[in-house]
C-alpha atoms as a PDB file:
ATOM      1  CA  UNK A   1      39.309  17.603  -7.765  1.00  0.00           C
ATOM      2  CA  UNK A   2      38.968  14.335  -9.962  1.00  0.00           C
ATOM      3  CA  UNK A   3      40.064  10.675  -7.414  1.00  0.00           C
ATOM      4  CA  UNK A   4      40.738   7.898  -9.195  1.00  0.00           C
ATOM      5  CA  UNK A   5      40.597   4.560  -7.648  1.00  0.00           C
ATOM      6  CA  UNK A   6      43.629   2.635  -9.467  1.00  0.00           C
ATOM      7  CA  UNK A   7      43.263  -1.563  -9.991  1.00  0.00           C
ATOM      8  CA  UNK A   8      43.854  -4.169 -11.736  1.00  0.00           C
ATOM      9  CA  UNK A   9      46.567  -5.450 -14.332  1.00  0.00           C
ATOM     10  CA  UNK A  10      47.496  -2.446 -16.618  1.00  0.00           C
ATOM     11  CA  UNK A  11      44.977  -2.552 -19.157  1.00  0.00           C
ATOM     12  CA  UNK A  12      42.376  -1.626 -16.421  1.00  0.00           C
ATOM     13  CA  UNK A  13      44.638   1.413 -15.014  1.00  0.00           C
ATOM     14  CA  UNK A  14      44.986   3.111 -18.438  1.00  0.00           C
ATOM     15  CA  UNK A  15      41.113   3.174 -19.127  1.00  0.00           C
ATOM     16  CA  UNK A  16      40.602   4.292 -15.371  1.00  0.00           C
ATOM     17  CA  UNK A  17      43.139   6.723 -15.958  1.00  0.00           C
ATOM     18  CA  UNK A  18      41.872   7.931 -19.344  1.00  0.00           C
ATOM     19  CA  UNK A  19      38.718   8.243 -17.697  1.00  0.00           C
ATOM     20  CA  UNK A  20      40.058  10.600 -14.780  1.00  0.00           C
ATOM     21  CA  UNK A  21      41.967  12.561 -16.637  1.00  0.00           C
ATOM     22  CA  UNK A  22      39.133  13.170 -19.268  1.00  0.00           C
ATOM     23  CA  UNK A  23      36.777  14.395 -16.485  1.00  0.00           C
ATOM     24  CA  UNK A  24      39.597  16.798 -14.858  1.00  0.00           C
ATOM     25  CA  UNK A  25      40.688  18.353 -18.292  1.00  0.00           C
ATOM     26  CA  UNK A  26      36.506  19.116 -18.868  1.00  0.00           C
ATOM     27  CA  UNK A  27      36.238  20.762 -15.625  1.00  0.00           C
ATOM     28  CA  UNK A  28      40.230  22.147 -15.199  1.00  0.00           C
ATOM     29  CA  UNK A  29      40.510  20.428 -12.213  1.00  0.00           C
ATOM     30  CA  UNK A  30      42.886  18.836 -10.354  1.00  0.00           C
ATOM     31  CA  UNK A  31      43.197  15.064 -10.585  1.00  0.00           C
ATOM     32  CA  UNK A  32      44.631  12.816  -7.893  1.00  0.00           C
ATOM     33  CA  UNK A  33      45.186   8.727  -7.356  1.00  0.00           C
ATOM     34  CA  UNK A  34      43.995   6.265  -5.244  1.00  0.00           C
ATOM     35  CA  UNK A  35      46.470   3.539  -5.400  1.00  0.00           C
ATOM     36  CA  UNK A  36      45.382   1.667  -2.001  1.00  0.00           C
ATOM     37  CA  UNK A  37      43.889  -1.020  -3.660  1.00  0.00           C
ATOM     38  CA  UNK A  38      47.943  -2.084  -4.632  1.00  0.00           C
ATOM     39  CA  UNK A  39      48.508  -2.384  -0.712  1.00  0.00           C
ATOM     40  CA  UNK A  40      46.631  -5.668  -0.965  1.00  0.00           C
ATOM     41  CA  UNK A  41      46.647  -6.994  -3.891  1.00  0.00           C
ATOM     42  CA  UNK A  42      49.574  -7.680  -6.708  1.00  0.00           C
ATOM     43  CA  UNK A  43      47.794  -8.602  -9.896  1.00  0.00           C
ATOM     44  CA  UNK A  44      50.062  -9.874 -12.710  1.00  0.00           C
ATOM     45  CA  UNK A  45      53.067  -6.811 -12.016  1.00  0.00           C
ATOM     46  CA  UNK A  46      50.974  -4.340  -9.678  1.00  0.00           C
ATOM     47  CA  UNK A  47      50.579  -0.931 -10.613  1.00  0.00           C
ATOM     48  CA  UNK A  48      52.598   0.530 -13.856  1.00  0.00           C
ATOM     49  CA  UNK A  49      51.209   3.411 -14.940  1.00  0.00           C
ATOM     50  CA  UNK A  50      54.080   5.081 -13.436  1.00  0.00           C
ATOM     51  CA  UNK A  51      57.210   2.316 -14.737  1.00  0.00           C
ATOM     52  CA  UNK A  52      56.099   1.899 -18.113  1.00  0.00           C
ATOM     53  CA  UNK A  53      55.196   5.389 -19.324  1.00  0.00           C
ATOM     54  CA  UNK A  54      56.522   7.691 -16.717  1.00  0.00           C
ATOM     55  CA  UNK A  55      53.922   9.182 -15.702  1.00  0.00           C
ATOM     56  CA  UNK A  56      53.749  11.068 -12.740  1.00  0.00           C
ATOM     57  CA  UNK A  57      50.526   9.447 -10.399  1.00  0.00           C
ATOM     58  CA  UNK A  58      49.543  12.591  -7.692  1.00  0.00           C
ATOM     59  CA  UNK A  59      48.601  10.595  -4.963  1.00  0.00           C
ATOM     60  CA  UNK A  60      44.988  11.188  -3.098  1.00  0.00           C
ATOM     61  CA  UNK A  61      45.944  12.201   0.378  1.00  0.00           C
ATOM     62  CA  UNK A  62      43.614  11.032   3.362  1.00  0.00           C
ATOM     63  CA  UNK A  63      42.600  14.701   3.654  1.00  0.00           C
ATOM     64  CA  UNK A  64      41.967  14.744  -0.303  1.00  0.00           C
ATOM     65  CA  UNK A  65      39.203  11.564   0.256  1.00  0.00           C
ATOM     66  CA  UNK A  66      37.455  13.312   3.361  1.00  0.00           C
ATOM     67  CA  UNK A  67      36.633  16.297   1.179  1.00  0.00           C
ATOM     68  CA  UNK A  68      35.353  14.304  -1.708  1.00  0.00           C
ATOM     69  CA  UNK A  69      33.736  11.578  -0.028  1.00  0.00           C
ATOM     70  CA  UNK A  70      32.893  12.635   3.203  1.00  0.00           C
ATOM     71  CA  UNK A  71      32.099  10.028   6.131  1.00  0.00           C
ATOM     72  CA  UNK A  72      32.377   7.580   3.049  1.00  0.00           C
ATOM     73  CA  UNK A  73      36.296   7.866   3.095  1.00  0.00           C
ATOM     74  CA  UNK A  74      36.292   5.681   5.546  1.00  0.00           C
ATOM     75  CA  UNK A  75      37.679   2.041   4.173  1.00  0.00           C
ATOM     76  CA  UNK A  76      34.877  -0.083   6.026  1.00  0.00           C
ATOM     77  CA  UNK A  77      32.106   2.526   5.688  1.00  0.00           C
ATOM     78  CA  UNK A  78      33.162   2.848   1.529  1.00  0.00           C
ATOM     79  CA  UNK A  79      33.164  -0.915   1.559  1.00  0.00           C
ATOM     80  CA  UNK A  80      29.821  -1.460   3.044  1.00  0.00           C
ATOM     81  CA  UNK A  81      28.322   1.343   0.726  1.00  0.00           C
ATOM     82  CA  UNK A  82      29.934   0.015  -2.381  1.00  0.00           C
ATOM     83  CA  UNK A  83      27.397  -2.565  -2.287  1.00  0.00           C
ATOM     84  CA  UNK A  84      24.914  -1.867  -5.185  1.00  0.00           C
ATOM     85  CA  UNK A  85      21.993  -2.490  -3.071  1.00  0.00           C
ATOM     86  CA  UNK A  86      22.959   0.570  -1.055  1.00  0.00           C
ATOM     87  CA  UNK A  87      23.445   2.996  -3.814  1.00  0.00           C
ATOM     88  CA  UNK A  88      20.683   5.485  -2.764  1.00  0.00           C
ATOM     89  CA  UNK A  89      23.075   5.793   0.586  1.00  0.00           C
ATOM     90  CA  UNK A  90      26.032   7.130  -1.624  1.00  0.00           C
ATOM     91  CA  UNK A  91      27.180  10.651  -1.197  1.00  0.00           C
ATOM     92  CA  UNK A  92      27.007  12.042  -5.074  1.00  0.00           C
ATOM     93  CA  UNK A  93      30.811  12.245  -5.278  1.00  0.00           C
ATOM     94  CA  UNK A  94      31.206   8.922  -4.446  1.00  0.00           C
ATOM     95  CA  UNK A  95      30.777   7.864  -8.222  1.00  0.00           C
ATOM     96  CA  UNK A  96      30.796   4.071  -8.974  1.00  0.00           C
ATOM     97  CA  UNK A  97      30.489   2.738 -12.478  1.00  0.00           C
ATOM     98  CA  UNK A  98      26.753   1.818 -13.354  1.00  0.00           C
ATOM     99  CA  UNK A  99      27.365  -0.767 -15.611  1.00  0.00           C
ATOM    100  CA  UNK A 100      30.024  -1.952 -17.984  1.00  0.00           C
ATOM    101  CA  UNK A 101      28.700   0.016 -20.884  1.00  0.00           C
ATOM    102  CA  UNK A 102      29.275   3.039 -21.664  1.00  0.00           C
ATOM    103  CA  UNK A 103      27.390   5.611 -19.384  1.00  0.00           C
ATOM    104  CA  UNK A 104      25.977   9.329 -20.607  1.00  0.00           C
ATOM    105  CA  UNK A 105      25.776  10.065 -17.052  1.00  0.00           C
ATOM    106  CA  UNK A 106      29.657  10.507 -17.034  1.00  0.00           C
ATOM    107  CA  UNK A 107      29.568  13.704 -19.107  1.00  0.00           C
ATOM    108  CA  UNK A 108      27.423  15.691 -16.210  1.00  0.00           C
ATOM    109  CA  UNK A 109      29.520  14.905 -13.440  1.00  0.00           C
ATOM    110  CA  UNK A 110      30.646  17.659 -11.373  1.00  0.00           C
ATOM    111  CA  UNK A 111      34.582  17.640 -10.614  1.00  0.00           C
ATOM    112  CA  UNK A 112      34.252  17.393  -7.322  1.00  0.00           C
ATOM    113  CA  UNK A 113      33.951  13.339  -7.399  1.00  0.00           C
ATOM    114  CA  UNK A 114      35.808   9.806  -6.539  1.00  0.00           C
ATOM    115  CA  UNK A 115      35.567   7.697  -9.636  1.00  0.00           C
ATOM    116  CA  UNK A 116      35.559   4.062  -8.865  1.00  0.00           C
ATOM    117  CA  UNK A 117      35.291   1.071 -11.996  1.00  0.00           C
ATOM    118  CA  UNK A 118      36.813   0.095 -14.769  1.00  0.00           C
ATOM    119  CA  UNK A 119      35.156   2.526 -17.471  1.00  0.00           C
ATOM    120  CA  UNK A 120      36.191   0.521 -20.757  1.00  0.00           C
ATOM    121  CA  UNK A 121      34.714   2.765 -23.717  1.00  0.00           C
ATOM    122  CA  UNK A 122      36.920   5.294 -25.615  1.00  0.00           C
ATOM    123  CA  UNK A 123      33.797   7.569 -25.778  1.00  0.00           C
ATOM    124  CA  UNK A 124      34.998   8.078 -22.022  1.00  0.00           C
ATOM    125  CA  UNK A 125      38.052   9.838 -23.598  1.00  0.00           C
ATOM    126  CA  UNK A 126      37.700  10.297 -27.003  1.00  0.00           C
ATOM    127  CA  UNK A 127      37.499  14.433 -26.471  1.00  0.00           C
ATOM    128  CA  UNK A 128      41.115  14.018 -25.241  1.00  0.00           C
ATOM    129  CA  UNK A 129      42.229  11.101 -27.365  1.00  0.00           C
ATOM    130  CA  UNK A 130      45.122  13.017 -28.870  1.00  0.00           C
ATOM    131  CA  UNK A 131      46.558  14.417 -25.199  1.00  0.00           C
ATOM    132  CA  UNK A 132      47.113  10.536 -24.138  1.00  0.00           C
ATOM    133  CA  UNK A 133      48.660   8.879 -26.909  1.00  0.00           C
ATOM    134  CA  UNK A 134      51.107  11.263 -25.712  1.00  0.00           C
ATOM    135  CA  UNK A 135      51.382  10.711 -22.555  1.00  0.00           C
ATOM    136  CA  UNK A 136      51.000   7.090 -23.335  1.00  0.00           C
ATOM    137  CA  UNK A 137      54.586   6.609 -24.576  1.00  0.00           C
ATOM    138  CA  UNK A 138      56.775   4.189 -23.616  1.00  0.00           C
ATOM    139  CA  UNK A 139      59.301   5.355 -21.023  1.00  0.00           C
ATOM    140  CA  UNK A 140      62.152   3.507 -21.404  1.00  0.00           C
ATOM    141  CA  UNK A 141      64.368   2.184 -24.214  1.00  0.00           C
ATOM    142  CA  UNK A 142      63.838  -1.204 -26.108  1.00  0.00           C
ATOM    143  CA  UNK A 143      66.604  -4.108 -25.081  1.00  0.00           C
ATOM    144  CA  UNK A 144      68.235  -5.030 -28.858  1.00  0.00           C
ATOM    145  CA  UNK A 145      66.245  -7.895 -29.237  1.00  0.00           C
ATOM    146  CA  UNK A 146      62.763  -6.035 -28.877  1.00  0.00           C
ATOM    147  CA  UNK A 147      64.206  -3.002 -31.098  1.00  0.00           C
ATOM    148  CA  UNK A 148      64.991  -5.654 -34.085  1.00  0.00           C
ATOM    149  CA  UNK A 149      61.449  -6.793 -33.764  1.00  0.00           C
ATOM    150  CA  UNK A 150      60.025  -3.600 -34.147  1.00  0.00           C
ATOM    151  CA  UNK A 151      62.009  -2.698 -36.839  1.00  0.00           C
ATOM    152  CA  UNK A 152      61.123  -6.015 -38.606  1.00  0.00           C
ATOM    153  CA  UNK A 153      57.197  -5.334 -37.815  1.00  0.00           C
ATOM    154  CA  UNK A 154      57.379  -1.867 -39.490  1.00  0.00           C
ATOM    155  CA  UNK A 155      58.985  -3.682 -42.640  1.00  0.00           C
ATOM    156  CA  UNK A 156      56.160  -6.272 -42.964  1.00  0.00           C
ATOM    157  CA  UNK A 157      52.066  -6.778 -43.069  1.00  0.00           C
ATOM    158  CA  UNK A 158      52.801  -7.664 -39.112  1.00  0.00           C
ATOM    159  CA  UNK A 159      49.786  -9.063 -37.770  1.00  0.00           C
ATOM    160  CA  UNK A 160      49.900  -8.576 -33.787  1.00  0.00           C
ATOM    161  CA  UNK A 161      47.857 -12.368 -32.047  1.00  0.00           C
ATOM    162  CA  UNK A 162      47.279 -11.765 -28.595  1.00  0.00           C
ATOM    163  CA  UNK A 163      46.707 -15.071 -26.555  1.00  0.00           C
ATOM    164  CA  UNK A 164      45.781 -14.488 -22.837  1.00  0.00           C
ATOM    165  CA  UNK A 165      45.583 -17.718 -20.611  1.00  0.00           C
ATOM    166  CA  UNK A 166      47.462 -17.210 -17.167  1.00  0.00           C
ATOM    167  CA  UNK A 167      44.582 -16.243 -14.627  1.00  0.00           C
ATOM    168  CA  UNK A 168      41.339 -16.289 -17.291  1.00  0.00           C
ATOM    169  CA  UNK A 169      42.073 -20.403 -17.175  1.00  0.00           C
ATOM    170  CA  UNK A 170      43.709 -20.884 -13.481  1.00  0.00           C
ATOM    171  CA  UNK A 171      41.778 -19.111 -11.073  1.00  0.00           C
ATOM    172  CA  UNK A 172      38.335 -20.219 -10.768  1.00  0.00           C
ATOM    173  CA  UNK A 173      36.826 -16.657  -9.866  1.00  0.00           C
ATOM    174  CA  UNK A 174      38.565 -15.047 -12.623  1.00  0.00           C
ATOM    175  CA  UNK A 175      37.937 -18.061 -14.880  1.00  0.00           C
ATOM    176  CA  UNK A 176      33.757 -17.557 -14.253  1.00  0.00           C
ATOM    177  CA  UNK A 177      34.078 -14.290 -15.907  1.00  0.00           C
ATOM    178  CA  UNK A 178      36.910 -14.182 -18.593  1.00  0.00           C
ATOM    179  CA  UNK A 179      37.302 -17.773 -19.341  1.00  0.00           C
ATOM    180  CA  UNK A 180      35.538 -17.984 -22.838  1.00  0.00           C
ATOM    181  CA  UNK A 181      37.004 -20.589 -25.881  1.00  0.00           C
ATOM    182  CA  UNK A 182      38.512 -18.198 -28.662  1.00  0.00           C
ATOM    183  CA  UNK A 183      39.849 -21.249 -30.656  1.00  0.00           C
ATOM    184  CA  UNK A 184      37.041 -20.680 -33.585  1.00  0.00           C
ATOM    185  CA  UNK A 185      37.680 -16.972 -33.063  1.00  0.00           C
ATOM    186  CA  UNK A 186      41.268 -17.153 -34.020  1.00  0.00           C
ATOM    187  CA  UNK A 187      40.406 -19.558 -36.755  1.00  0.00           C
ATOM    188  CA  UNK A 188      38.271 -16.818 -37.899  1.00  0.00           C
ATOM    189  CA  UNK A 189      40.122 -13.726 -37.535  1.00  0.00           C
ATOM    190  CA  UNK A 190      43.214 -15.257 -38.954  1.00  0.00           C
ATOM    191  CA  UNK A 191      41.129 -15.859 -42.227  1.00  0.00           C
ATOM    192  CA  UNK A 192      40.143 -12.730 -41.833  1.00  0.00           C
ATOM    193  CA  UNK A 193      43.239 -11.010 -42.008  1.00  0.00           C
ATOM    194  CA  UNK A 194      44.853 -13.337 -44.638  1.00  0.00           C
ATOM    195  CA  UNK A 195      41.486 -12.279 -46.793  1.00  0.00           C
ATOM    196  CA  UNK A 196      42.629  -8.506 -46.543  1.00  0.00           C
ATOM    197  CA  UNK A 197      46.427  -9.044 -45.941  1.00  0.00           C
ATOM    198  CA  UNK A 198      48.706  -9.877 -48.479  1.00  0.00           C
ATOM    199  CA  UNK A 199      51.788 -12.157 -47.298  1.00  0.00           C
ATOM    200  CA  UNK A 200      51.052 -11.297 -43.171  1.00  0.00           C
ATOM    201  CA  UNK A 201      53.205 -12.390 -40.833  1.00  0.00           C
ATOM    202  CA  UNK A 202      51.771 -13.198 -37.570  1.00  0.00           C
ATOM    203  CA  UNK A 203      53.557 -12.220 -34.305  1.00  0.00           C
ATOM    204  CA  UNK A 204      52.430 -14.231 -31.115  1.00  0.00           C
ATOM    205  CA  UNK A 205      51.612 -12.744 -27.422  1.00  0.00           C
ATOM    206  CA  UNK A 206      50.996 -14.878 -24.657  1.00  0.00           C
ATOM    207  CA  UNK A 207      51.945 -15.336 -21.485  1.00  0.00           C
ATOM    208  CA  UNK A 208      51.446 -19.053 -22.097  1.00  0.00           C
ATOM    209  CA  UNK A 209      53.889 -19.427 -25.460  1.00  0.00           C
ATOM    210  CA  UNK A 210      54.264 -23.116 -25.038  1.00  0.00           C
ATOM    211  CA  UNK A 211      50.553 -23.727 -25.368  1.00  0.00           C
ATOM    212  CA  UNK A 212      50.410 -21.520 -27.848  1.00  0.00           C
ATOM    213  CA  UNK A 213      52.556 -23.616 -30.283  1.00  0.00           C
ATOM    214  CA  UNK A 214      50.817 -26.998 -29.405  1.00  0.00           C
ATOM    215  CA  UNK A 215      47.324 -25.195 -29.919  1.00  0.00           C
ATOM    216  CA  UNK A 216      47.020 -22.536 -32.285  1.00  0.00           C
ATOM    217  CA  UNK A 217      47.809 -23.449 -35.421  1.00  0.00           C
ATOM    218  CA  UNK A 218      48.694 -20.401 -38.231  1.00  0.00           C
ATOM    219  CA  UNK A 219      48.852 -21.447 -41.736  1.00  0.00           C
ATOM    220  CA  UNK A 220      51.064 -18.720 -42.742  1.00  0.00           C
ATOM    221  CA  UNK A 221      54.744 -17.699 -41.293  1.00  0.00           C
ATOM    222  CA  UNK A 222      54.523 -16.817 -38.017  1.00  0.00           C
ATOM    223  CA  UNK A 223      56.849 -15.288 -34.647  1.00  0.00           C
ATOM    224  CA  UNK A 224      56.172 -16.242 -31.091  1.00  0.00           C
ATOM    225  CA  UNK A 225      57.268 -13.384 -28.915  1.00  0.00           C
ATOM    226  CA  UNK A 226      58.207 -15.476 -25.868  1.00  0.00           C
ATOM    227  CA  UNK A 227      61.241 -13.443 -24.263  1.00  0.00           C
ATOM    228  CA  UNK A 228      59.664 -10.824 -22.383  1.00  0.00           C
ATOM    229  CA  UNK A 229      58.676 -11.588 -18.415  1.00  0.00           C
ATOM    230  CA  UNK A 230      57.805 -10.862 -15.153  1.00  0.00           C
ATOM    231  CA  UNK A 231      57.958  -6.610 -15.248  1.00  0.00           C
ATOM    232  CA  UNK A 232      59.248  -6.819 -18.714  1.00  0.00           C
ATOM    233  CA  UNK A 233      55.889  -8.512 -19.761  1.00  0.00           C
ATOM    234  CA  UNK A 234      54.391  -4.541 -20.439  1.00  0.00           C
ATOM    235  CA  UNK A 235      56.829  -5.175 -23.785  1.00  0.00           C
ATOM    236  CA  UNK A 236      54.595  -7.459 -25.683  1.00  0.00           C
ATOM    237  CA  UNK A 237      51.556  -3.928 -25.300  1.00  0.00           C
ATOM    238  CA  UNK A 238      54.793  -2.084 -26.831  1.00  0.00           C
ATOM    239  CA  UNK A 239      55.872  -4.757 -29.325  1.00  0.00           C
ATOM    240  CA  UNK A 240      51.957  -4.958 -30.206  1.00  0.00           C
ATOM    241  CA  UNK A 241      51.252  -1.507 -30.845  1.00  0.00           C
ATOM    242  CA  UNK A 242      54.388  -1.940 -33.404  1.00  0.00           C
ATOM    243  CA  UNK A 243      52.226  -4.057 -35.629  1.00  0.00           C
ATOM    244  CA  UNK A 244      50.197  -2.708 -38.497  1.00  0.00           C
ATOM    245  CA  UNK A 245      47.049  -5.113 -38.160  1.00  0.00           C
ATOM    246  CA  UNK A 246      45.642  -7.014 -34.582  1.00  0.00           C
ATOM    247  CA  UNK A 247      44.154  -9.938 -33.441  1.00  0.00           C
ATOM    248  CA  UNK A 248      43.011  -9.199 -29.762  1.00  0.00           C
ATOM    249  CA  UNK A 249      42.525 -11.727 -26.857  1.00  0.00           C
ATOM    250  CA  UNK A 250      38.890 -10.858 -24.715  1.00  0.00           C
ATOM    251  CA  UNK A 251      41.843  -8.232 -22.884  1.00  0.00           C
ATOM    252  CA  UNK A 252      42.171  -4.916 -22.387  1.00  0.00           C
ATOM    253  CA  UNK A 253      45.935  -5.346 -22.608  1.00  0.00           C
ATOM    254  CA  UNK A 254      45.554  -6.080 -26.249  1.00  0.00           C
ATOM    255  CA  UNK A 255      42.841  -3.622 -26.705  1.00  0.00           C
ATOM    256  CA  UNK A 256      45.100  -0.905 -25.796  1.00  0.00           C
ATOM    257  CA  UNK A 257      47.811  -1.827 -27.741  1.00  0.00           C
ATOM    258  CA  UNK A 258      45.649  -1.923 -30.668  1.00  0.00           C
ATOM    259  CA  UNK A 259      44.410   1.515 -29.672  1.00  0.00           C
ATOM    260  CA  UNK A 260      47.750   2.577 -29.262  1.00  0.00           C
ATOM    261  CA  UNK A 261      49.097   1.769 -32.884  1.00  0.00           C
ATOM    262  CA  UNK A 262      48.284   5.222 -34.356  1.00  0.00           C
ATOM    263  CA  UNK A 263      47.703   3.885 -38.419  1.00  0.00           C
ATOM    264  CA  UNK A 264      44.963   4.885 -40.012  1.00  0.00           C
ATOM    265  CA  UNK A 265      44.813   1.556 -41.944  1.00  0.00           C
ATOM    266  CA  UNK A 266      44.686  -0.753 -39.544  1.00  0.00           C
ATOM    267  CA  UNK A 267      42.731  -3.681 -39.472  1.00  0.00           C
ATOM    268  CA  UNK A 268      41.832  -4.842 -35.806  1.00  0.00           C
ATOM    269  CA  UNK A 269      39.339  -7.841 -35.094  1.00  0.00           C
ATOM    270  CA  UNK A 270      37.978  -8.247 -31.649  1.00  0.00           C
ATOM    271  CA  UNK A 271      35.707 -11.200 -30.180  1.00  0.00           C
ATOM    272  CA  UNK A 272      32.594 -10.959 -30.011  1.00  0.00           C
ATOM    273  CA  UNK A 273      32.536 -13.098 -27.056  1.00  0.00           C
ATOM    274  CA  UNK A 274      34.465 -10.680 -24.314  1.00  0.00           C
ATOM    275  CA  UNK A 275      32.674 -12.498 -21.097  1.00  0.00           C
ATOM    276  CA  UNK A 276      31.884 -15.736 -20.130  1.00  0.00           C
ATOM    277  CA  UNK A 277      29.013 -14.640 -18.587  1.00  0.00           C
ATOM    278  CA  UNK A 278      25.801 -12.755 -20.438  1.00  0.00           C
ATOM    279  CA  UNK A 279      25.252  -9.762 -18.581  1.00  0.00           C
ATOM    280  CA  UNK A 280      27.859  -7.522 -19.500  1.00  0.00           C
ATOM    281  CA  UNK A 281      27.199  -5.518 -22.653  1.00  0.00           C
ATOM    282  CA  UNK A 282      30.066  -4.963 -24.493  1.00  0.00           C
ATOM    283  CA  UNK A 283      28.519  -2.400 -27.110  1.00  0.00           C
ATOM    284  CA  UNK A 284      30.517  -0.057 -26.301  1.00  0.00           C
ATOM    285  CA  UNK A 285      33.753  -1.198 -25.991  1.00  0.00           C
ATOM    286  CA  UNK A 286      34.778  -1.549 -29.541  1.00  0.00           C
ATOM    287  CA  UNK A 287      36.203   1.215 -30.883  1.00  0.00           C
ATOM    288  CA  UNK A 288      34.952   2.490 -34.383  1.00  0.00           C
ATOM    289  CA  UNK A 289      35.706   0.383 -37.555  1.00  0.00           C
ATOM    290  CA  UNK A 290      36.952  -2.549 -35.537  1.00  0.00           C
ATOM    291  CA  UNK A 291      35.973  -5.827 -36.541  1.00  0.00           C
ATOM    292  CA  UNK A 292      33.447  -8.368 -34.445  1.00  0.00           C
ATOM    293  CA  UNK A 293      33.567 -11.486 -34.947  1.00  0.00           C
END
């Protein structure tokens, strides 16, 4: 049996469910949730796995943990051994994510394990890669508005901009570690993309549209998405995914929609500069023929 510890916005739960469901289908075993971590905590719309694509999350039972983990099911024993420092007091199938590159060791785990991090490479999944754009299908039908967009986007050189502000500028914690200036970025990729692009049109994600249109200036025509919130905010990874070419934020919510647009010929620029701080490597978490810059 494969655990995966589900957290964070949506972006984080696909890769930690890619990642789960990679393991279990190279060992044919059984693969079950931990969604505890949502008891506590209600990051931008909690956990959607479930909502937006209809997937069906097994749920890790308490009896499930004890046989995978051992005396280290225990919340305040898993807590205190989580601590890096006290990784040689781990039981093996307690299995935390080494670092935020990719890690060989992933490949040689047994499938008895509980997989804790965030595990943001495709070469985590990319055996399976076919299996979950399948299962990664939007669940439930487009309101008019949304549907008109798409149909427009598959019409035109639509050029996805993803623009995320919310808690990478207003929480301090958050802020330390995601809050990095993309202005020359955008400059950049939007060059980039006119260079290759004949007569784009640029369509606008943010969950901060107003300072979008006093800050980032496009000199070409342009759409500011602006009408999906709250739990209808997963729309803007659908409306994304509808574009032929992408500019991504430092996000995984815009990675994956970029991932999930399926054409061969897309273009997709990525910053260079994913962290704010210098000792995450982020090698491996561009996918193949995406551009730096």
């Amino acid at each position: 049996m494969v655990i995966v510890r589900l957290c964070g916005g949506l972006g984080n739960q696909m890769f930690q469910y890619v990642a789960g469901y990679a393991l279990a289908r190279l060992h044919g075993s059984a693969l079950r949730f931990d969604t505890s971590w949502f008891e506590t905590n209600r990051l931008h719309n909690g956990l959607e796995l479930d909502r937006v694509f209809g997937l069906t999350l097994a749920e890790a039972t308490a009896s499930d943990k004890r046989r995978i983990l051992g005396w280290a099911a225990q919340r305040v024993v898993y807590r205190v051994l989580a601590r890096k420092y006290l990784k040689p007091l781990r039981p093996r199938s307690m299995v935390m994510e080494p670092h935020f590159h990719y890690w060989p060791g992933f490949a040689d785990l047994p499938d008895d394990v509980y997989l804790d991090g965030y595990w943001q490479s495709e070469r985590y999944f990319a055996s399976v890669a076919p299996e979950l754009r399948e299962r990664f299908r939007f669940a439930l039908p487009l309101d008019p508005r949304s549907a008109d967009l798409v149909e427009a986007m598959a019409q035109q050189e639509s050029v996805s901009i993803h623009v995320r502000r919310g808690d990478f500028v207003s929480d301090p914690s958050v802020n330390q570690v995601h809050g990095v200036d993309l202005s020359g970025y955008y400059r950049a990729a939007i060059a980039a993309i006119r260079e290759r692009v004949r007569q784009p049109i640029f369509y606008v994600f943010s969950d901060e549209p107003q300072w979008v249109r006093q800050h980032l200036e496009i000199p070409a025509q342009s759409v500011i998405v602006d009408h999906n919130r709250g739990e209808d905010s997963y729309r803007d990874m659908q409306l994304m995914s509808a574009c032929r070419h992408h500019i991504l934020a430092n996000s995984s919510f815009s990675w994956w929609a970029a991932w999930l647009n399926p054409r061969e010929d897309k273009i997709v620029i990525a910053p260079r500069q994913w962290f704010a701080v210098a000792d995450l490597d982020t090698r491996d978490l561009y996918c193949q023929g995406w551009i730096v810059l």
